[in-house]
PDB file of N, CA and C in Angstrom:
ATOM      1  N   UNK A   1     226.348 216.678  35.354  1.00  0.00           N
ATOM      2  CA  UNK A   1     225.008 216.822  34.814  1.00  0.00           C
ATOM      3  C   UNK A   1     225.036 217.755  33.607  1.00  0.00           C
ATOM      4  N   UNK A   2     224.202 217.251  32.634  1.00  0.00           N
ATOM      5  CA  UNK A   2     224.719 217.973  31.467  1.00  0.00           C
ATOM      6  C   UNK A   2     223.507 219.645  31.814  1.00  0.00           C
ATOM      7  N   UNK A   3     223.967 220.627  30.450  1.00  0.00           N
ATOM      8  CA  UNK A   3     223.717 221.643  31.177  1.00  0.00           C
ATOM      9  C   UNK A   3     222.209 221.732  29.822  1.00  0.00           C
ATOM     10  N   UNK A   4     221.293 222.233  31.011  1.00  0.00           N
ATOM     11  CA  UNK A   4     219.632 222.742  29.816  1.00  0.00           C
ATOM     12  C   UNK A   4     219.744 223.510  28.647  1.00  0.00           C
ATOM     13  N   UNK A   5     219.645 223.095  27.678  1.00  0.00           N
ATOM     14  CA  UNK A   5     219.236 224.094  26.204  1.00  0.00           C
ATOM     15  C   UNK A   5     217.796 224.735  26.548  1.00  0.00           C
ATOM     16  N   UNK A   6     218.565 226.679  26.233  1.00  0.00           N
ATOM     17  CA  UNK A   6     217.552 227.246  26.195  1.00  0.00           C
ATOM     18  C   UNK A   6     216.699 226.726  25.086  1.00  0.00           C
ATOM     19  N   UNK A   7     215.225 226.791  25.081  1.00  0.00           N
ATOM     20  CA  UNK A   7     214.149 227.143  24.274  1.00  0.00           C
ATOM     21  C   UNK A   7     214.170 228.674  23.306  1.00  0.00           C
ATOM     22  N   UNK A   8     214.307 228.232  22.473  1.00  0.00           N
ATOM     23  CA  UNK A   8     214.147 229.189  21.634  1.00  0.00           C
ATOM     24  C   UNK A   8     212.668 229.689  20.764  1.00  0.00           C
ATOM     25  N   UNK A   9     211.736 230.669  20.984  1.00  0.00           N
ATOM     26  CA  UNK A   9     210.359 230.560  20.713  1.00  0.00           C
ATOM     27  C   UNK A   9     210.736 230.849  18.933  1.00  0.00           C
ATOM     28  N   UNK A  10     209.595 230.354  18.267  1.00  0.00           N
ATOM     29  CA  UNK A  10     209.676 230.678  16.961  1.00  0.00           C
ATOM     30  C   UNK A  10     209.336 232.641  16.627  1.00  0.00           C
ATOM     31  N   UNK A  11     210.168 232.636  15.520  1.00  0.00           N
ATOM     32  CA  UNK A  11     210.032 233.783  15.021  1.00  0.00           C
ATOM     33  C   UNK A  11     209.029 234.713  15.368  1.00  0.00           C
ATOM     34  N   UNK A  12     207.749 234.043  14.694  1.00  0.00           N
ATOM     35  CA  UNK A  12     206.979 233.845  14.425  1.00  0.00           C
ATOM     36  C   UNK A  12     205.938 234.596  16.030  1.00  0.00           C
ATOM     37  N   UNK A  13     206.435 233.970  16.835  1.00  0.00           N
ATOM     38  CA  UNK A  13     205.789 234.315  18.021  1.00  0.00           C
ATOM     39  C   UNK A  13     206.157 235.866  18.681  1.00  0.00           C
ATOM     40  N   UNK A  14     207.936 236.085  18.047  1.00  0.00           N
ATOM     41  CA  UNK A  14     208.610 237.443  18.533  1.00  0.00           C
ATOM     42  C   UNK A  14     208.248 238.524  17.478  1.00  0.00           C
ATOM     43  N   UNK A  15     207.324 238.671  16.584  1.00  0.00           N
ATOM     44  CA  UNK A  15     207.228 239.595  15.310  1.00  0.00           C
ATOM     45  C   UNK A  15     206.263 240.621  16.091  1.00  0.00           C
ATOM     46  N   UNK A  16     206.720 241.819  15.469  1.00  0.00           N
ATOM     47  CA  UNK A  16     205.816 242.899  16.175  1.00  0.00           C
ATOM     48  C   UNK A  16     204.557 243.248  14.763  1.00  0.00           C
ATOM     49  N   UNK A  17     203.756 243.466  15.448  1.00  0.00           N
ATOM     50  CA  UNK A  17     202.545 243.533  14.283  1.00  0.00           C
ATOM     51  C   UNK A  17     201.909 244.914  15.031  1.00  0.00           C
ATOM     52  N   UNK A  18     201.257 246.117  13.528  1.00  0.00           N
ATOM     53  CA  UNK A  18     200.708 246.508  13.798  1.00  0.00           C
ATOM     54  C   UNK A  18     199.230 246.895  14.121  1.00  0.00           C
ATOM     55  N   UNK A  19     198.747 247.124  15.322  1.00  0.00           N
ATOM     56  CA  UNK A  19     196.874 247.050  15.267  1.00  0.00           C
ATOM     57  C   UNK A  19     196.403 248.130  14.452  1.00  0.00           C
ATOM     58  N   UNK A  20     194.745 248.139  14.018  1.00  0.00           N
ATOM     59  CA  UNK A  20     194.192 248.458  13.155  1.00  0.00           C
ATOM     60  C   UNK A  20     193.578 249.735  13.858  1.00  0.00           C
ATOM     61  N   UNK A  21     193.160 250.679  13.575  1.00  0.00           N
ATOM     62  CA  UNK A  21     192.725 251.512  13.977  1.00  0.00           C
ATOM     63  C   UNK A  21     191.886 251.448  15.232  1.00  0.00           C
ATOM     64  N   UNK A  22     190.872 250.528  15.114  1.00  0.00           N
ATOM     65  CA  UNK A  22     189.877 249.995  15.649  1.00  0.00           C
ATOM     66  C   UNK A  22     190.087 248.884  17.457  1.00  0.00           C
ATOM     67  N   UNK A  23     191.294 248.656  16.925  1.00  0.00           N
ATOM     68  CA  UNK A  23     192.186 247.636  18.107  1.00  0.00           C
ATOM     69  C   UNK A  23     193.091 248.389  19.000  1.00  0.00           C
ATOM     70  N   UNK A  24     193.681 249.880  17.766  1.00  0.00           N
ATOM     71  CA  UNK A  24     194.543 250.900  18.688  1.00  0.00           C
ATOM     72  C   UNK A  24     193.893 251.366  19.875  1.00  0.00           C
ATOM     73  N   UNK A  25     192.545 251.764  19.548  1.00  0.00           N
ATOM     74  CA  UNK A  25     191.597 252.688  20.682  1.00  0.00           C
ATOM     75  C   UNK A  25     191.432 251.496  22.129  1.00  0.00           C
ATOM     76  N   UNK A  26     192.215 250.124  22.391  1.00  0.00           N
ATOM     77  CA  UNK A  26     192.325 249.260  23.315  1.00  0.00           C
ATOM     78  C   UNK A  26     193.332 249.198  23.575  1.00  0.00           C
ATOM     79  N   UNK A  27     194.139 248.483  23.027  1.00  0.00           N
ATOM     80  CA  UNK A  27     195.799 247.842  23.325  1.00  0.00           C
ATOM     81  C   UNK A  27     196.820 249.318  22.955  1.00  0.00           C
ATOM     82  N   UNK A  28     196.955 250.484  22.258  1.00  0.00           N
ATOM     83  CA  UNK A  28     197.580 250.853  22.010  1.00  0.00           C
ATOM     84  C   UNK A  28     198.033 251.306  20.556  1.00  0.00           C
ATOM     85  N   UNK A  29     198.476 252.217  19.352  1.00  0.00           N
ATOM     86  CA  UNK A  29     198.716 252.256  18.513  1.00  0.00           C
ATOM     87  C   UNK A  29     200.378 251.632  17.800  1.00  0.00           C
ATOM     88  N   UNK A  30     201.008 251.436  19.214  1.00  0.00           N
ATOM     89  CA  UNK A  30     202.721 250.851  18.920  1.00  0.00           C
ATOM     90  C   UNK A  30     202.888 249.209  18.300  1.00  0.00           C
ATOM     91  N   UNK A  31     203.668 249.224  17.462  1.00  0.00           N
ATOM     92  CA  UNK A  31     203.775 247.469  17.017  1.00  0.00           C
ATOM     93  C   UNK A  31     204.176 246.564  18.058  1.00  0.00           C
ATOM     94  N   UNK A  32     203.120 245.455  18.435  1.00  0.00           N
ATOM     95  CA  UNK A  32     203.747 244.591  19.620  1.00  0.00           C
ATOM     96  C   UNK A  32     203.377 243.172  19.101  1.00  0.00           C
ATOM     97  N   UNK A  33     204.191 242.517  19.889  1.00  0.00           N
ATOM     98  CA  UNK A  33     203.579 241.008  19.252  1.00  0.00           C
ATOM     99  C   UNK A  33     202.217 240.464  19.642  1.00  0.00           C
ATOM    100  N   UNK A  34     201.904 239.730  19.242  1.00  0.00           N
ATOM    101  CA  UNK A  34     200.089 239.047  19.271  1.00  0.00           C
ATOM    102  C   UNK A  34     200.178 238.622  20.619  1.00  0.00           C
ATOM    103  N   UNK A  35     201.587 237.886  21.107  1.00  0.00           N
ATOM    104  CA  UNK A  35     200.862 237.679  22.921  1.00  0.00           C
ATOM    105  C   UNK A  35     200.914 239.009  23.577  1.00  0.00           C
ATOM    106  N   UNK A  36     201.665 240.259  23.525  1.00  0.00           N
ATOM    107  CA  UNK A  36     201.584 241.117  24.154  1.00  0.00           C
ATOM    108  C   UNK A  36     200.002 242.108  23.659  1.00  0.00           C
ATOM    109  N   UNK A  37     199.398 241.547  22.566  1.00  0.00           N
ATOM    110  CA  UNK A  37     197.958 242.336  22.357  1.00  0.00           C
ATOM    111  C   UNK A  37     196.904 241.311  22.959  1.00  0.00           C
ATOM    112  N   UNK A  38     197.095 240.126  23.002  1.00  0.00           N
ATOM    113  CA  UNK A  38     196.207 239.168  23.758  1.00  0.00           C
ATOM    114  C   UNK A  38     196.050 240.118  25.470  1.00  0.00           C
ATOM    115  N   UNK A  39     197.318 240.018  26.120  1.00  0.00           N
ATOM    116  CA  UNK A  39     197.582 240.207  27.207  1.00  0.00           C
ATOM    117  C   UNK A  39     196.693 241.863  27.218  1.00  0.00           C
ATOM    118  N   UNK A  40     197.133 242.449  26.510  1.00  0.00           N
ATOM    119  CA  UNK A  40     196.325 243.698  26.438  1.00  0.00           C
ATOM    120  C   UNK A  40     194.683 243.917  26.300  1.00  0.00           C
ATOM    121  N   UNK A  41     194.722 243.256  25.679  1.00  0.00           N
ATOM    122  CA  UNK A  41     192.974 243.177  25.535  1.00  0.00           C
ATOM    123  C   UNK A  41     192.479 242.319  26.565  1.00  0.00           C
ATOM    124  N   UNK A  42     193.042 241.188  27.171  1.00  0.00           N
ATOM    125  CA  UNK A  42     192.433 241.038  28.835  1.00  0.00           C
ATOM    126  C   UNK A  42     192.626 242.287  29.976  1.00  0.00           C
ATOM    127  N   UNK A  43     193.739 242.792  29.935  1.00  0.00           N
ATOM    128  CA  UNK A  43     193.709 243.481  31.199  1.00  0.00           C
ATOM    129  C   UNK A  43     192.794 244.452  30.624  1.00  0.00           C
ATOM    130  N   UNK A  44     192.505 244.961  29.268  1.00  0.00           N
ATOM    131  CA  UNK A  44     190.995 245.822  29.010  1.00  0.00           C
ATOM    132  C   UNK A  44     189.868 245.586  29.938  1.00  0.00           C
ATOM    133  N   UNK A  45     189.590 243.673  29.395  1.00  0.00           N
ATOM    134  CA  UNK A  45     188.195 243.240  29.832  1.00  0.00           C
ATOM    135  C   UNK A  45     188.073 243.115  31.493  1.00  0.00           C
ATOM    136  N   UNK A  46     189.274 242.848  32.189  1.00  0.00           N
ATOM    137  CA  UNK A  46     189.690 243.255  33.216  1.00  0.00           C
ATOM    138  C   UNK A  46     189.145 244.081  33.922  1.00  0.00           C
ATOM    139  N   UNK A  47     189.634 245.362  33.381  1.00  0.00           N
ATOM    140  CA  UNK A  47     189.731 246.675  34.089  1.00  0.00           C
ATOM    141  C   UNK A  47     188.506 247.122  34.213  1.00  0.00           C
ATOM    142  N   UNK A  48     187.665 246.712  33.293  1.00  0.00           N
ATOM    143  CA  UNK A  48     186.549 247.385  32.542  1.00  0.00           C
ATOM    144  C   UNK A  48     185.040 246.522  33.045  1.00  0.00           C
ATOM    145  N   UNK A  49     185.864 245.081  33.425  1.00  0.00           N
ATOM    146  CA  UNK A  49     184.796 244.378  34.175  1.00  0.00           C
ATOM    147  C   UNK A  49     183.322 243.854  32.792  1.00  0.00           C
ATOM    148  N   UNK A  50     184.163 243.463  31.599  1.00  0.00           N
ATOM    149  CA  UNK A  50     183.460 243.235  30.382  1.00  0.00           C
ATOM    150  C   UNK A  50     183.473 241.254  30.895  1.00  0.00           C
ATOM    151  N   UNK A  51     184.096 240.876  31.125  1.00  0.00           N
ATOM    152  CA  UNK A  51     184.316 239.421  30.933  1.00  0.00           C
ATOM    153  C   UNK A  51     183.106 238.746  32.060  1.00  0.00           C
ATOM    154  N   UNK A  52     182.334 237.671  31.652  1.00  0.00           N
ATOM    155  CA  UNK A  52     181.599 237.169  32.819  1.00  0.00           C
ATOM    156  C   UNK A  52     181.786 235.286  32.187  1.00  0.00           C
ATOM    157  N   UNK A  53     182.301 234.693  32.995  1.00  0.00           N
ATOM    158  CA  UNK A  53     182.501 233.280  32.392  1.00  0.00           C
ATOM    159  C   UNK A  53     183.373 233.282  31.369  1.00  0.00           C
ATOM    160  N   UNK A  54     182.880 232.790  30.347  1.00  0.00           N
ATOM    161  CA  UNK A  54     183.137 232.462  28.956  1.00  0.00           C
ATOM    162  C   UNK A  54     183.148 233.526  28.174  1.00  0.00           C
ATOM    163  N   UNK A  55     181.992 234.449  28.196  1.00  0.00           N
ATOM    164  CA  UNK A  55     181.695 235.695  27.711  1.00  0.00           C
ATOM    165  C   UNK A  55     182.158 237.011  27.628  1.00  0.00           C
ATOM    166  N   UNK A  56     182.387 237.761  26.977  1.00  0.00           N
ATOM    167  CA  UNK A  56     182.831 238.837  27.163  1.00  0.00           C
ATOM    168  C   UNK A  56     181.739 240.077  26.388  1.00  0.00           C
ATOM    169  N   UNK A  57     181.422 240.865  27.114  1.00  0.00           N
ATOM    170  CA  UNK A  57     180.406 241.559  26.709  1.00  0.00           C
ATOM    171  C   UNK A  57     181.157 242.860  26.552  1.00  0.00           C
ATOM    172  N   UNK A  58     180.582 243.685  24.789  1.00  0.00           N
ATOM    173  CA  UNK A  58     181.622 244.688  24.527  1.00  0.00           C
ATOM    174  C   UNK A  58     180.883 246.025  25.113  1.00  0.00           C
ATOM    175  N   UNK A  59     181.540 246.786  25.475  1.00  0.00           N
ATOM    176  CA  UNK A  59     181.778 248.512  25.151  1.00  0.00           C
ATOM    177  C   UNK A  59     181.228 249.013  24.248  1.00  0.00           C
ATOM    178  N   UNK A  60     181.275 250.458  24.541  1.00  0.00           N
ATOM    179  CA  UNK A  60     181.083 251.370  23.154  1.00  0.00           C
ATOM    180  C   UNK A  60     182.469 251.057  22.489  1.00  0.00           C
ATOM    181  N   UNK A  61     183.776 251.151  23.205  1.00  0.00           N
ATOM    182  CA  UNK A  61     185.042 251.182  22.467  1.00  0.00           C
ATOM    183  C   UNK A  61     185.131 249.719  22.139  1.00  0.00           C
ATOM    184  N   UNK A  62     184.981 248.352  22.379  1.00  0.00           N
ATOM    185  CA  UNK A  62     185.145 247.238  21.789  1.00  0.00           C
ATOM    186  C   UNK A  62     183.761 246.775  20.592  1.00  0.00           C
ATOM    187  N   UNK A  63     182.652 247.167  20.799  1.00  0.00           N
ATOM    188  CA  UNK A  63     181.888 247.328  19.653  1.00  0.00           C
ATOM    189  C   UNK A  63     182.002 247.057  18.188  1.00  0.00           C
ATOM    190  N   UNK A  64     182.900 247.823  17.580  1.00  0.00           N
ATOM    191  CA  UNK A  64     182.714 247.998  16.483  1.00  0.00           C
ATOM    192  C   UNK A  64     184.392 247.191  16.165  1.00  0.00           C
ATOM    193  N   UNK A  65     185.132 246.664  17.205  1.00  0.00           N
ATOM    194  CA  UNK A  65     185.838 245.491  16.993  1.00  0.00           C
ATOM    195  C   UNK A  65     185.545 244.198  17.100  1.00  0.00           C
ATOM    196  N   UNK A  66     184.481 243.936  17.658  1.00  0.00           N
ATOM    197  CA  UNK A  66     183.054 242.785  18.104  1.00  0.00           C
ATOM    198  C   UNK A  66     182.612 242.614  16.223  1.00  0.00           C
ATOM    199  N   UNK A  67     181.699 243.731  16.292  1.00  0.00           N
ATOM    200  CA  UNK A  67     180.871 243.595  15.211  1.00  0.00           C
ATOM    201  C   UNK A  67     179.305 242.862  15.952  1.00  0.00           C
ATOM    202  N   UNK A  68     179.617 243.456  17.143  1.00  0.00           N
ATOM    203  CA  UNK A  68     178.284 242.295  17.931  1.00  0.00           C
ATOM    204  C   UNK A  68     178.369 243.005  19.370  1.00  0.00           C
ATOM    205  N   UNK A  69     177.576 242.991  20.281  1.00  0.00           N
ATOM    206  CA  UNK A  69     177.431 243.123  21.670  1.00  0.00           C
ATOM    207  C   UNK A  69     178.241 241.972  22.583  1.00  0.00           C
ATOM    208  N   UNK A  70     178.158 240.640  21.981  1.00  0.00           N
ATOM    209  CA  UNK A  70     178.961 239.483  23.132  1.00  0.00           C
ATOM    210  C   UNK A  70     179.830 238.639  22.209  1.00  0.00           C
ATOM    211  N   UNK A  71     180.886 238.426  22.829  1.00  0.00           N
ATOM    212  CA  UNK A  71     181.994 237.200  22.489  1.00  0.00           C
ATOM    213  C   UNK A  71     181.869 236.694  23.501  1.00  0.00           C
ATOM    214  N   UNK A  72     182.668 235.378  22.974  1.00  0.00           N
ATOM    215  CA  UNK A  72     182.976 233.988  23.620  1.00  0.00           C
ATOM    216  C   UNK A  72     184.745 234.344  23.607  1.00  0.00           C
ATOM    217  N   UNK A  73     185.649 233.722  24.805  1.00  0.00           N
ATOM    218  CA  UNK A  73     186.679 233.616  25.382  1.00  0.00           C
ATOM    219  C   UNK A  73     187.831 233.092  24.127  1.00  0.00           C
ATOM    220  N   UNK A  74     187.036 232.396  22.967  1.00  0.00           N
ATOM    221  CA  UNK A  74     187.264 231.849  22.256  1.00  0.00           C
ATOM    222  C   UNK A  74     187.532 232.502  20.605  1.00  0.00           C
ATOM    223  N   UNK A  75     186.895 233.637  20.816  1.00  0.00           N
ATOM    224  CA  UNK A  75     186.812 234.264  19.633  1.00  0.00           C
ATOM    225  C   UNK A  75     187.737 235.451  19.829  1.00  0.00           C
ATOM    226  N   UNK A  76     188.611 236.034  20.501  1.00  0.00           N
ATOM    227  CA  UNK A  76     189.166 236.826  21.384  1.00  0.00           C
ATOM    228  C   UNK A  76     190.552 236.483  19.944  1.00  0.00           C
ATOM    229  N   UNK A  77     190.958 235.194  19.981  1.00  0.00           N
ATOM    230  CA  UNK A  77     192.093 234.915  19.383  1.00  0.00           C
ATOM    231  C   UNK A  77     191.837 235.706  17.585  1.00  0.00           C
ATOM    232  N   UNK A  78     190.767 235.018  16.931  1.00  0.00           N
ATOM    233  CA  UNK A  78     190.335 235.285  15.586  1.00  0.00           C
ATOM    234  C   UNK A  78     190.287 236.830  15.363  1.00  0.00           C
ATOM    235  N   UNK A  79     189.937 237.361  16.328  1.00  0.00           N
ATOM    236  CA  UNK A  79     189.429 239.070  16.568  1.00  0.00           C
ATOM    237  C   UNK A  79     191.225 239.257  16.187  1.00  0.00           C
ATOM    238  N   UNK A  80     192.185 239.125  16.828  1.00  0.00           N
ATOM    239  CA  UNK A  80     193.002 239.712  17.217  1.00  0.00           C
ATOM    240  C   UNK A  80     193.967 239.278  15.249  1.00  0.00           C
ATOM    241  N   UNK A  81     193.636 238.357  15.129  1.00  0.00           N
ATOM    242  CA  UNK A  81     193.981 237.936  13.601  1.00  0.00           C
ATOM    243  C   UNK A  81     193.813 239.090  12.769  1.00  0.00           C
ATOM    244  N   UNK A  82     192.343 239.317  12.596  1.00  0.00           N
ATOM    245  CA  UNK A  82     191.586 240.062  11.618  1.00  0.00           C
ATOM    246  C   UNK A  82     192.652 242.043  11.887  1.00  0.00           C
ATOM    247  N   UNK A  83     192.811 242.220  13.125  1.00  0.00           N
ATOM    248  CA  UNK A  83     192.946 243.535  13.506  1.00  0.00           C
ATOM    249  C   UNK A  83     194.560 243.794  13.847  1.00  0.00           C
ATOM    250  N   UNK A  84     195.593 242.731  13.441  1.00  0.00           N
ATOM    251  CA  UNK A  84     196.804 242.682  13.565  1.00  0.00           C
ATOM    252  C   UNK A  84     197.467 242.456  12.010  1.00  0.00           C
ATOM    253  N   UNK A  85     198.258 243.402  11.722  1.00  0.00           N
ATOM    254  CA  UNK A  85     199.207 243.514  10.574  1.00  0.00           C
ATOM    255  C   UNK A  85     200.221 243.626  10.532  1.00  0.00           C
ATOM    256  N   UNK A  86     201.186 243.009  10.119  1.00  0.00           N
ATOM    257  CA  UNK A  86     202.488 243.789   9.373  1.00  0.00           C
ATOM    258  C   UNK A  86     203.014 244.454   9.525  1.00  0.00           C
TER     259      UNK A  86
END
C-alpha cells in the first residue's frame, strides 16, 4: 500500500501577524497566525459569555474593535483582517 503524502498548509496560513493595539487588549500583544487569533477571540466570547446564536454582543474591551455594540459570527473574520499586520 502506497504510503500518504503529508499535506502541506500554505505559507500563507503559517505567517505570524501582528495585532493592533485594539485586538492586543483580547488575543494578546505576541505575533500569531490568523487561525491562532480566530481561536483566541472565541475562547474571549466564550469565557465572557458575549456570543448568543449568530451574534456576538461586544464589551467595553471589544467595543471599540466592533465599532458597534453587535456582530454577526460572520464578521468576526473581516474584524480580524482590519486588526492583523505584518
Amino acid at each position: 500500500m502506497a504510503e500518504k503524502k503529508k499535506r502541506k498548509l500554505p505559507a500563507a496560513f503559517l505567517a505570524k501577524l501582528t495585532p493592533s493595539a485594539k485586538l492586543a487588549a483580547v488575543i494578546g500583544p505576541k505575533p500569531i497566525t490568523r487561525a491562532q487569533a480566530l481561536k483566541g477571540m472565541w475562547d474571549y466570547f466564550k469565557k465572557h459569555k458575549l456570543n448568543h446564536g449568530r451574534e456576538i454582543n461586544a464589551d467595553a474591551t471589544l467595543r471599540p474593535i466592533f465599532g458597534k455594540d453587535k456582530i454577526t459570527m460572520f464578521d468576526v473574520g473581516k474584524i480580524l483582517k482590519v486588526n492583523l499586520s505584518k
